[in-house]
N, C-alpha and C. Protein backbone atom coordinates (compact mmCIF):
# COMPACT_ATOMS: atom_id res chain seq x y z
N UNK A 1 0.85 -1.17 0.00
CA UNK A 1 0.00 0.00 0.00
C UNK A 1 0.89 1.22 0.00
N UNK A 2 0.76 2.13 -0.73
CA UNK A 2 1.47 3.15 -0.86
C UNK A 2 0.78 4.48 -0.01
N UNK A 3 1.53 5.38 0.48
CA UNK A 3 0.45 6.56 1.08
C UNK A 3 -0.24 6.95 0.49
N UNK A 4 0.09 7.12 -0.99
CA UNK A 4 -1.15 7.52 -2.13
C UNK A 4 -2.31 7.24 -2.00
N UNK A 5 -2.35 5.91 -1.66
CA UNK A 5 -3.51 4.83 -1.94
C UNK A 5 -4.06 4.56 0.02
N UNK A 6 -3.52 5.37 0.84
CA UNK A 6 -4.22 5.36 2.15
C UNK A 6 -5.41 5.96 2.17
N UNK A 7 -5.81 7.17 1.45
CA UNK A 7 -6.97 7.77 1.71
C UNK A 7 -8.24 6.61 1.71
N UNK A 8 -8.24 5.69 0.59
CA UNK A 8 -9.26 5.03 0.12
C UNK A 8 -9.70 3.88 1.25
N UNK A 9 -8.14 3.71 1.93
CA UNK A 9 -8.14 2.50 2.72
C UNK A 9 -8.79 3.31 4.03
N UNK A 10 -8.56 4.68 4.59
CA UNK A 10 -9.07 5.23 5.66
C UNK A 10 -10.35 5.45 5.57
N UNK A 11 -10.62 5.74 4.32
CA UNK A 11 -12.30 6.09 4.07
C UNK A 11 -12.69 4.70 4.21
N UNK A 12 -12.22 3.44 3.72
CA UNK A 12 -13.00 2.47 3.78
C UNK A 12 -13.46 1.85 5.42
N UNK A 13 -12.30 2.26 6.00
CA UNK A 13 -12.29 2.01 7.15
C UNK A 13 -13.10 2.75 8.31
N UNK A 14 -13.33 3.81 7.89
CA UNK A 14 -13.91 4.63 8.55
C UNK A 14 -15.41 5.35 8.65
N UNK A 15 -15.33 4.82 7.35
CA UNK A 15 -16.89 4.88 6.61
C UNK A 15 -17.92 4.01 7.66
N UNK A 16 -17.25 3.13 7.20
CA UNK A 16 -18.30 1.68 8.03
C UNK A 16 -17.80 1.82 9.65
N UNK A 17 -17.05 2.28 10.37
CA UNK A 17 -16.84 2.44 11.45
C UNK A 17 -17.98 3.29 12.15
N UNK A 18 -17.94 4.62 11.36
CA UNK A 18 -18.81 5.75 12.03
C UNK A 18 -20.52 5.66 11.59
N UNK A 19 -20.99 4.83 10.31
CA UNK A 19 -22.38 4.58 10.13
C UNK A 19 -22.72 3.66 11.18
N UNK A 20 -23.99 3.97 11.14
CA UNK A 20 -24.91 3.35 12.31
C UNK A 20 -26.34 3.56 12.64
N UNK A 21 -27.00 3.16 13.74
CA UNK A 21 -28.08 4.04 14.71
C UNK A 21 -29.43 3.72 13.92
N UNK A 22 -29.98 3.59 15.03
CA UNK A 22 -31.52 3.51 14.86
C UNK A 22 -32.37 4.27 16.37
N UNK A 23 -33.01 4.45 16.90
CA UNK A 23 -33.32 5.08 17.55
C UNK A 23 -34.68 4.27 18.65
N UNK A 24 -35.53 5.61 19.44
CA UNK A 24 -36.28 5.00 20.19
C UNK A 24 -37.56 5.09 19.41
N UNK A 25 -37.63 5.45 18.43
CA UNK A 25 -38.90 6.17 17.24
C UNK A 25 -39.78 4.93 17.44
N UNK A 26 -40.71 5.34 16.48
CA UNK A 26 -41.33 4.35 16.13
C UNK A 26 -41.58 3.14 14.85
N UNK A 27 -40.32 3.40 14.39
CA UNK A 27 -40.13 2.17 13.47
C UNK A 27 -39.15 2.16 12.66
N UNK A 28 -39.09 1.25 11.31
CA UNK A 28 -37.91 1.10 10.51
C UNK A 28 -37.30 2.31 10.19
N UNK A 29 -38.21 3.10 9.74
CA UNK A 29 -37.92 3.97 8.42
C UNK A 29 -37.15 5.23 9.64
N UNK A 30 -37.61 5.26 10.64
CA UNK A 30 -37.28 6.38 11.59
C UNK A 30 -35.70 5.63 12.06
N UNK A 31 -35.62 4.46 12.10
CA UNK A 31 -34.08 4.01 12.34
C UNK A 31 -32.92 4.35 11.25
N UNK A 32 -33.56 4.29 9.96
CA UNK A 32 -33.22 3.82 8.96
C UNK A 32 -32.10 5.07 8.91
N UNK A 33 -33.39 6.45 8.98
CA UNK A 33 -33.19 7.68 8.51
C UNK A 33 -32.19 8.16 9.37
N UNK A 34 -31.93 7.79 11.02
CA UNK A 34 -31.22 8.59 11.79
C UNK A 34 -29.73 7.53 11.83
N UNK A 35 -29.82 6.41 11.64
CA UNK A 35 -28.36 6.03 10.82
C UNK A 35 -27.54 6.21 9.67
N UNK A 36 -28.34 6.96 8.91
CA UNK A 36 -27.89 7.10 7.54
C UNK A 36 -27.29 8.97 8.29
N UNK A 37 -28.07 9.42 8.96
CA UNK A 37 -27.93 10.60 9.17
C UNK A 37 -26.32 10.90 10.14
N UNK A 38 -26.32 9.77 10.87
CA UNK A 38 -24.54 9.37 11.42
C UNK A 38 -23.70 9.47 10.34
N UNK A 39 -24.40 8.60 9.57
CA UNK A 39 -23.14 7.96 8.47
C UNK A 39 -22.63 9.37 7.37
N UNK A 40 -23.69 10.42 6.99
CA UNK A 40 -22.96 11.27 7.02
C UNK A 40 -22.70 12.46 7.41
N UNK A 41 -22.47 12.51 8.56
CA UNK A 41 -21.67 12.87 9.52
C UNK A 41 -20.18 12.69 8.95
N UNK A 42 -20.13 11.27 9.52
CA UNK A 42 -18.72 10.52 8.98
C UNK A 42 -18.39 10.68 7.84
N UNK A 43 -19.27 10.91 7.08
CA UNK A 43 -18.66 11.28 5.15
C UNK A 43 -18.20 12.38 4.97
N UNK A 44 -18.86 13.64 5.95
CA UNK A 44 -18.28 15.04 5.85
C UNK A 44 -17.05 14.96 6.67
N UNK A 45 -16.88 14.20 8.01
CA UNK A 45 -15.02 14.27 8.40
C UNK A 45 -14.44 13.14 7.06
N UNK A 46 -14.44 12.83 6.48
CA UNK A 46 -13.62 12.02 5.89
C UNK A 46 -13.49 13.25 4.77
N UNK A 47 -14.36 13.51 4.06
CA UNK A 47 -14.16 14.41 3.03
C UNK A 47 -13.36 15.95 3.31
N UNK A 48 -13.09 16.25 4.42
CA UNK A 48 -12.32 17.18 4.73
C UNK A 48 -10.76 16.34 5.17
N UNK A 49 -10.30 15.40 4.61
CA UNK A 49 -9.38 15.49 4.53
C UNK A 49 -8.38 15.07 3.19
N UNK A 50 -6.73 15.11 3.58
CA UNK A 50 -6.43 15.67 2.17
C UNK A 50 -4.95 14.15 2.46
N UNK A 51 -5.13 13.80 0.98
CA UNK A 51 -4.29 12.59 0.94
C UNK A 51 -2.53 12.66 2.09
N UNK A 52 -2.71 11.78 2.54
CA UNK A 52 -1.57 11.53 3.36
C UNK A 52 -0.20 11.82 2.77
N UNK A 53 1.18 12.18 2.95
CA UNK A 53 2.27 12.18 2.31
C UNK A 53 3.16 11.47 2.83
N UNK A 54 2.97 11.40 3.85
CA UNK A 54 4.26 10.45 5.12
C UNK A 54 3.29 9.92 5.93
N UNK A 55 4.06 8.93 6.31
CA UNK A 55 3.40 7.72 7.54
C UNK A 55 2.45 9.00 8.58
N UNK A 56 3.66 9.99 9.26
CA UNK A 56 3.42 10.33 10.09
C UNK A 56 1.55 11.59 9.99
N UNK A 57 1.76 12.01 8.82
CA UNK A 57 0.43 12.47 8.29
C UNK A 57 -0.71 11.13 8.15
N UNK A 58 -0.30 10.39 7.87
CA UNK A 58 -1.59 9.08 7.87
C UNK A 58 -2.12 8.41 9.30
N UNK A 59 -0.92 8.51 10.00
CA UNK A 59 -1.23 8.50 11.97
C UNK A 59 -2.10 9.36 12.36
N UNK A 60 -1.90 10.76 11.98
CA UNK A 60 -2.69 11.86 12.45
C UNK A 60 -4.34 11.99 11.84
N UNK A 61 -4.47 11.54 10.28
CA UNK A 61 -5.29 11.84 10.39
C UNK A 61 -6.36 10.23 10.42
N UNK A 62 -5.94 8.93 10.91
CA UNK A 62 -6.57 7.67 11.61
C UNK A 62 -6.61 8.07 12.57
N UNK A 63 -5.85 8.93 13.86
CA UNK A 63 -6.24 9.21 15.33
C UNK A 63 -7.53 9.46 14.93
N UNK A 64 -7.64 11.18 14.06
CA UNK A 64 -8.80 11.66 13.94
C UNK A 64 -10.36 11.11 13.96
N UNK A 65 -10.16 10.33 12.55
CA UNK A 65 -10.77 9.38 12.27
C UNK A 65 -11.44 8.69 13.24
N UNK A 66 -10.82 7.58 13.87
CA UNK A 66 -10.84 6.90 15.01
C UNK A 66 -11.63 7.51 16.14
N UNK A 67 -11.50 8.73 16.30
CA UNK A 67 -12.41 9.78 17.62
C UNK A 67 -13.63 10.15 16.41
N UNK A 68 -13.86 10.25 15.60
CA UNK A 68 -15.07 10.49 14.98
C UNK A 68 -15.65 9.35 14.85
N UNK A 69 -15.05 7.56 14.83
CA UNK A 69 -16.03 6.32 14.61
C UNK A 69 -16.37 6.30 16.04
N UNK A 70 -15.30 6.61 17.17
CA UNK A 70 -15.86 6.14 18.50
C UNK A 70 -17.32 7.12 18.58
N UNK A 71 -17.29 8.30 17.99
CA UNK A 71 -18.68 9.34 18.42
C UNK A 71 -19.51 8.57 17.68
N UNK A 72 -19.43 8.07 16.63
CA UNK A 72 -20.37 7.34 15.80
C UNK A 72 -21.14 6.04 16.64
N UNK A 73 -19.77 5.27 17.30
CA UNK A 73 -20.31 4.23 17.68
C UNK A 73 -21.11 4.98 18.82
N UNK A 74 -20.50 5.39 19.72
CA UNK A 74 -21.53 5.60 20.98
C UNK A 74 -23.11 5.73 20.40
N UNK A 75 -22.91 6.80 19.19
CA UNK A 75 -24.29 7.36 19.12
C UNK A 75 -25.32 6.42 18.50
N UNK A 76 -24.66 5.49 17.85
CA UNK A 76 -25.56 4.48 17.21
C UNK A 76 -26.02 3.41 18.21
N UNK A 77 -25.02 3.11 19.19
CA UNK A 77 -25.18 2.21 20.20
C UNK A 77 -26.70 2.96 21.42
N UNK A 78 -26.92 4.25 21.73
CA UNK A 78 -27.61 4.81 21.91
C UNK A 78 -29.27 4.90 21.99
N UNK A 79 -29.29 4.09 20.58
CA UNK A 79 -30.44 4.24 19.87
C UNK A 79 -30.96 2.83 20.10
N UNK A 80 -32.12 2.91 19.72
CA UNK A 80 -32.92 1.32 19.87
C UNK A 80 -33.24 1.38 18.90
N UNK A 81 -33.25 0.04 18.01
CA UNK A 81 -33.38 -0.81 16.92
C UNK A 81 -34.75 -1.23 16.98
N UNK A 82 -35.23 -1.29 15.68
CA UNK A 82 -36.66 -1.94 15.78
C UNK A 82 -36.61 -3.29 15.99
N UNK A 83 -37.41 -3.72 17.07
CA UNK A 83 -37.23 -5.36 17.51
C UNK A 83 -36.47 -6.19 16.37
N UNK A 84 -37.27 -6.46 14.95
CA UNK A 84 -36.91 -7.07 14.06
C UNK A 84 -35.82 -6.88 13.83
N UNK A 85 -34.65 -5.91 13.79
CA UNK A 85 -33.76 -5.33 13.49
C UNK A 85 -32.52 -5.90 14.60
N UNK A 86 -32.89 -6.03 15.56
CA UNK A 86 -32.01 -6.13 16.65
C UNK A 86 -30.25 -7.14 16.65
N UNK A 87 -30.95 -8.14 15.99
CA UNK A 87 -30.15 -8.98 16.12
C UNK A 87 -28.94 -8.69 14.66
N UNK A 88 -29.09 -8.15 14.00
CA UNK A 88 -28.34 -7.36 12.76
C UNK A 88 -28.13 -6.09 13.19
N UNK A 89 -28.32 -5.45 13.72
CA UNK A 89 -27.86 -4.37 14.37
C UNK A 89 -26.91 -4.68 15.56
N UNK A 90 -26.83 -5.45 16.28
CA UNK A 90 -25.87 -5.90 17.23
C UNK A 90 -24.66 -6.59 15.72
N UNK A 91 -24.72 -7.70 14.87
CA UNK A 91 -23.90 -7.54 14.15
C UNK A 91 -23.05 -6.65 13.61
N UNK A 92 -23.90 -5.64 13.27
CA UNK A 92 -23.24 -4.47 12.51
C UNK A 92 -22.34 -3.93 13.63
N UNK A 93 -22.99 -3.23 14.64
CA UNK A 93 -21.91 -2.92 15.74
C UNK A 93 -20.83 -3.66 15.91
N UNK A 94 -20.63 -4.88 15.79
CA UNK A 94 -19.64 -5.68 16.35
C UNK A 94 -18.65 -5.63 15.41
N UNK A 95 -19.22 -5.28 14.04
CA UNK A 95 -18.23 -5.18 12.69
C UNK A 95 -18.18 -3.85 13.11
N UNK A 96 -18.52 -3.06 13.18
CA UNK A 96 -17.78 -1.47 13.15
C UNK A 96 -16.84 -1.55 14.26
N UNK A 97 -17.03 -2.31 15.50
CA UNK A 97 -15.68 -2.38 16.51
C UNK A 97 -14.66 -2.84 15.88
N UNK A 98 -15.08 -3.83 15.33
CA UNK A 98 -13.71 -4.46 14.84
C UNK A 98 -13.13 -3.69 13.97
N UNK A 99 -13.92 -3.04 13.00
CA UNK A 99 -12.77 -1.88 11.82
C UNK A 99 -12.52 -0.66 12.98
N UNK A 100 -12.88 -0.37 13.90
CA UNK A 100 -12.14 0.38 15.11
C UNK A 100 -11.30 0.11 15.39
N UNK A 101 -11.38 -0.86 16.00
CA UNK A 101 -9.80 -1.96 16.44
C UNK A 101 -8.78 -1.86 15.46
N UNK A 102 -9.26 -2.19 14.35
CA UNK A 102 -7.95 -2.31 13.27
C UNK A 102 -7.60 -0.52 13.10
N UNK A 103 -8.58 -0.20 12.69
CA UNK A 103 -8.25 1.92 12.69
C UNK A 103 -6.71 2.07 13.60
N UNK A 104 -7.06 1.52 14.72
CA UNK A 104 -6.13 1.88 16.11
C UNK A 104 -4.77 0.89 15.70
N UNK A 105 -5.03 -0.03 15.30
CA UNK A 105 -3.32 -0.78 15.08
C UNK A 105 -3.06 -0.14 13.83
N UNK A 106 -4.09 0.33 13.10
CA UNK A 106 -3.23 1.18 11.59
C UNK A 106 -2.74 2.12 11.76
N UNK A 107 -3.13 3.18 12.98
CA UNK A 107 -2.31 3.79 13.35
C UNK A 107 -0.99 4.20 14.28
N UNK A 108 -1.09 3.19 14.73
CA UNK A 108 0.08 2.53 15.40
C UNK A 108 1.09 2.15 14.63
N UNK A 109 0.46 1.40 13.71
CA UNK A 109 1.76 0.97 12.29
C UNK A 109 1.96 1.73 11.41
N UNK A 110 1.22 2.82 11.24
CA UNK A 110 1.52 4.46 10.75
C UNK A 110 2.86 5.33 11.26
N UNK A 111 2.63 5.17 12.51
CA UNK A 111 3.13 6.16 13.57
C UNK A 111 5.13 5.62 13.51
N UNK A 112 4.90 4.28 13.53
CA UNK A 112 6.46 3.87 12.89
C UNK A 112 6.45 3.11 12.08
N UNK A 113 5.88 3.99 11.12
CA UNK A 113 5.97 3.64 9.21
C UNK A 113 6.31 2.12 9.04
N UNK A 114 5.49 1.59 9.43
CA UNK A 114 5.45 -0.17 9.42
C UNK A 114 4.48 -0.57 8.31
N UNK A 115 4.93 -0.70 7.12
CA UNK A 115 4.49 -0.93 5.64
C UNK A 115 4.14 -2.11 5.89
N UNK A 116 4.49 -3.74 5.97
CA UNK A 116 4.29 -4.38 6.00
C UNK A 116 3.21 -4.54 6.87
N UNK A 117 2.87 -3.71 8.25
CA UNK A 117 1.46 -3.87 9.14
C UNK A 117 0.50 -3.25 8.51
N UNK A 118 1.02 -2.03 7.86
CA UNK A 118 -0.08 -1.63 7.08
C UNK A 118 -0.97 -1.75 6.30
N UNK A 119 -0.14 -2.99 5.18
CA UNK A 119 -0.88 -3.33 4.21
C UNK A 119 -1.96 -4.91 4.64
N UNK A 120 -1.01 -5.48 5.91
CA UNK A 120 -1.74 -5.80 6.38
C UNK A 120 -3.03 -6.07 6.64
N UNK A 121 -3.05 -4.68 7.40
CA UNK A 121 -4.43 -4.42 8.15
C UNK A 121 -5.20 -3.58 6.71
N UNK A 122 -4.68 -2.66 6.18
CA UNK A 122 -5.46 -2.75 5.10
C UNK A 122 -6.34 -3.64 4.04
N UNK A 123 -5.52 -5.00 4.00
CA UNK A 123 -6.71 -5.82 3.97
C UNK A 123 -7.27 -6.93 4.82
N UNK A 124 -7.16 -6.76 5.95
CA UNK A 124 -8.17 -6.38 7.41
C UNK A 124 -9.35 -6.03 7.11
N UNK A 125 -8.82 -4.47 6.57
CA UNK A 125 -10.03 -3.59 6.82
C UNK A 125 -10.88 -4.13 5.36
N UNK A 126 -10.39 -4.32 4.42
CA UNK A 126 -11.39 -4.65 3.19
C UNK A 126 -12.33 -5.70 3.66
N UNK A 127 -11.80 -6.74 4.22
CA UNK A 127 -12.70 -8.05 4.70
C UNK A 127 -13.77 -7.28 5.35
N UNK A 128 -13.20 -6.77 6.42
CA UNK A 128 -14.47 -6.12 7.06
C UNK A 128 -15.38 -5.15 6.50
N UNK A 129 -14.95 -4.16 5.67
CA UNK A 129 -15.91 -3.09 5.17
C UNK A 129 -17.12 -4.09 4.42
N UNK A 130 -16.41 -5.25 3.82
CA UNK A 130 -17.34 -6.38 2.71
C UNK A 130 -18.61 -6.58 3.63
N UNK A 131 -17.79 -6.83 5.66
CA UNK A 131 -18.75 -8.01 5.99
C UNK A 131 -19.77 -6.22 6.47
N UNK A 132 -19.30 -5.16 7.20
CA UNK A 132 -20.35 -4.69 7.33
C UNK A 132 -21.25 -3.76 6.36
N UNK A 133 -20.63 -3.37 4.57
CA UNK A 133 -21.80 -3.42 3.38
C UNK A 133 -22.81 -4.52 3.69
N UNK A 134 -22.35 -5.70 3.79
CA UNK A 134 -23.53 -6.62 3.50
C UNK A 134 -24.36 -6.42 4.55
N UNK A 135 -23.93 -6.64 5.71
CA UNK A 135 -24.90 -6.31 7.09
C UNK A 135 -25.85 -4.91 6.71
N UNK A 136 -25.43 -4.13 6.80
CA UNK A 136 -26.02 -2.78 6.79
C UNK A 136 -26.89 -2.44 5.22
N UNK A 137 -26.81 -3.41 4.16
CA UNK A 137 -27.65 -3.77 2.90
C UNK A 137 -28.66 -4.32 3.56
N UNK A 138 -28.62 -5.59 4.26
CA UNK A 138 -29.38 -6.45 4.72
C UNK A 138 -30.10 -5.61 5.67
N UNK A 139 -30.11 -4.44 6.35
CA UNK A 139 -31.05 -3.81 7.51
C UNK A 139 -31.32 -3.01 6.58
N UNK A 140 -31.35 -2.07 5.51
CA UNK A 140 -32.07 -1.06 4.65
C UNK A 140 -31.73 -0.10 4.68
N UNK A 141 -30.32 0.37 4.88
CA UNK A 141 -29.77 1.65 5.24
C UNK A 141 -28.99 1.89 3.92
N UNK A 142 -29.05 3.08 4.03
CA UNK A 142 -28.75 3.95 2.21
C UNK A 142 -27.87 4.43 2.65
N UNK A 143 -27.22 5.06 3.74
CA UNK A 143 -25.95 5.74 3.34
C UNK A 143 -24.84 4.79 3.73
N UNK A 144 -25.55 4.30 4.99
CA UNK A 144 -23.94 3.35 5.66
C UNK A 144 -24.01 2.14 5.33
N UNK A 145 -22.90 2.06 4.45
CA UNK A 145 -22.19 0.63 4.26
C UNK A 145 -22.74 1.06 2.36
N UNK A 146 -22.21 1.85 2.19
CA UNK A 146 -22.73 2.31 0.74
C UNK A 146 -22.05 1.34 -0.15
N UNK A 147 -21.10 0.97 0.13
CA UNK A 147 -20.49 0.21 -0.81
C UNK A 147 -19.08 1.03 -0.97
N UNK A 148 -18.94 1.78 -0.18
CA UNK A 148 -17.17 2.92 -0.49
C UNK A 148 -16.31 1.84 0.19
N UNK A 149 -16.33 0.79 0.97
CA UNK A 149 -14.91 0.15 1.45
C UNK A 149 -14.49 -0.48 -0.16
């Protein structure tokens, strides 16, 4: 993986990290709408930033990142899922921890330009963006899990 080619891997990673949420409303479409409404959230910090040049610029801006999926997760975790929904919505969460988790060792292997961890976990993170698109297809949500990992 070259730094060139980090932006795509951070967006992928981060995308599906920070989508989420359903709420206490009263049904699908009211879950649907206030997860998609997280997710971009997360599309506007990702889109304000500007391709990496050195390791040490790709650390800084996965910290970032990383504090915008944790606000994501809390806020999606927050919300109540429509019964039917529940048990795919606990999936999905469990896949956005895990591309958290990896966020945090990518930046760790950023921080001392560890190419080989990087590319690594970069495809880490592809497996996972795959598994939470499909999850988050499968609950009816339009923005998160768009298909950008």
């Amino acid at each position: 993986m070259t730094l060139r080619g980090a932006p795509a891997f951070l967006a992928a990673a981060i995308l599906a990290t920070g989508c989420g949420g359903g709420d206490d409303g009263p049904g699908r479409e009211d879950f649907i709408t206030r997860a998609d409404d997280i997710c971009r959230g997360v599309d506007r910090a990702i889109a304000e930033l500007k391709p990496p040049t050195t390791p040490k610029e790709l650390a800084a801006q996965v910290e970032r990142l990383v504090g915008v999926s944790d606000d994501a997760l809390r806020r999606f975790r927050a919300l109540d899922a429509p019964e039917d929904l529940r048990g795919q919505v606990r999936d999905y969460i469990g896949a956005l921890e895990r591309q958290t988790a990896v966020a945090r060792q990518t930046q760790a292997a950023a921080s001392e330009a560890n190419r080989p961890d990087l590319e690594r976990l970069a495809a880490q993170t592809a497996e996972l963006n795959a598994r939470s698109d499909r999850i988050a297809a499968d609950i009816g949500f339009r923005v998160c899990g768009a298909g950008r990992g």
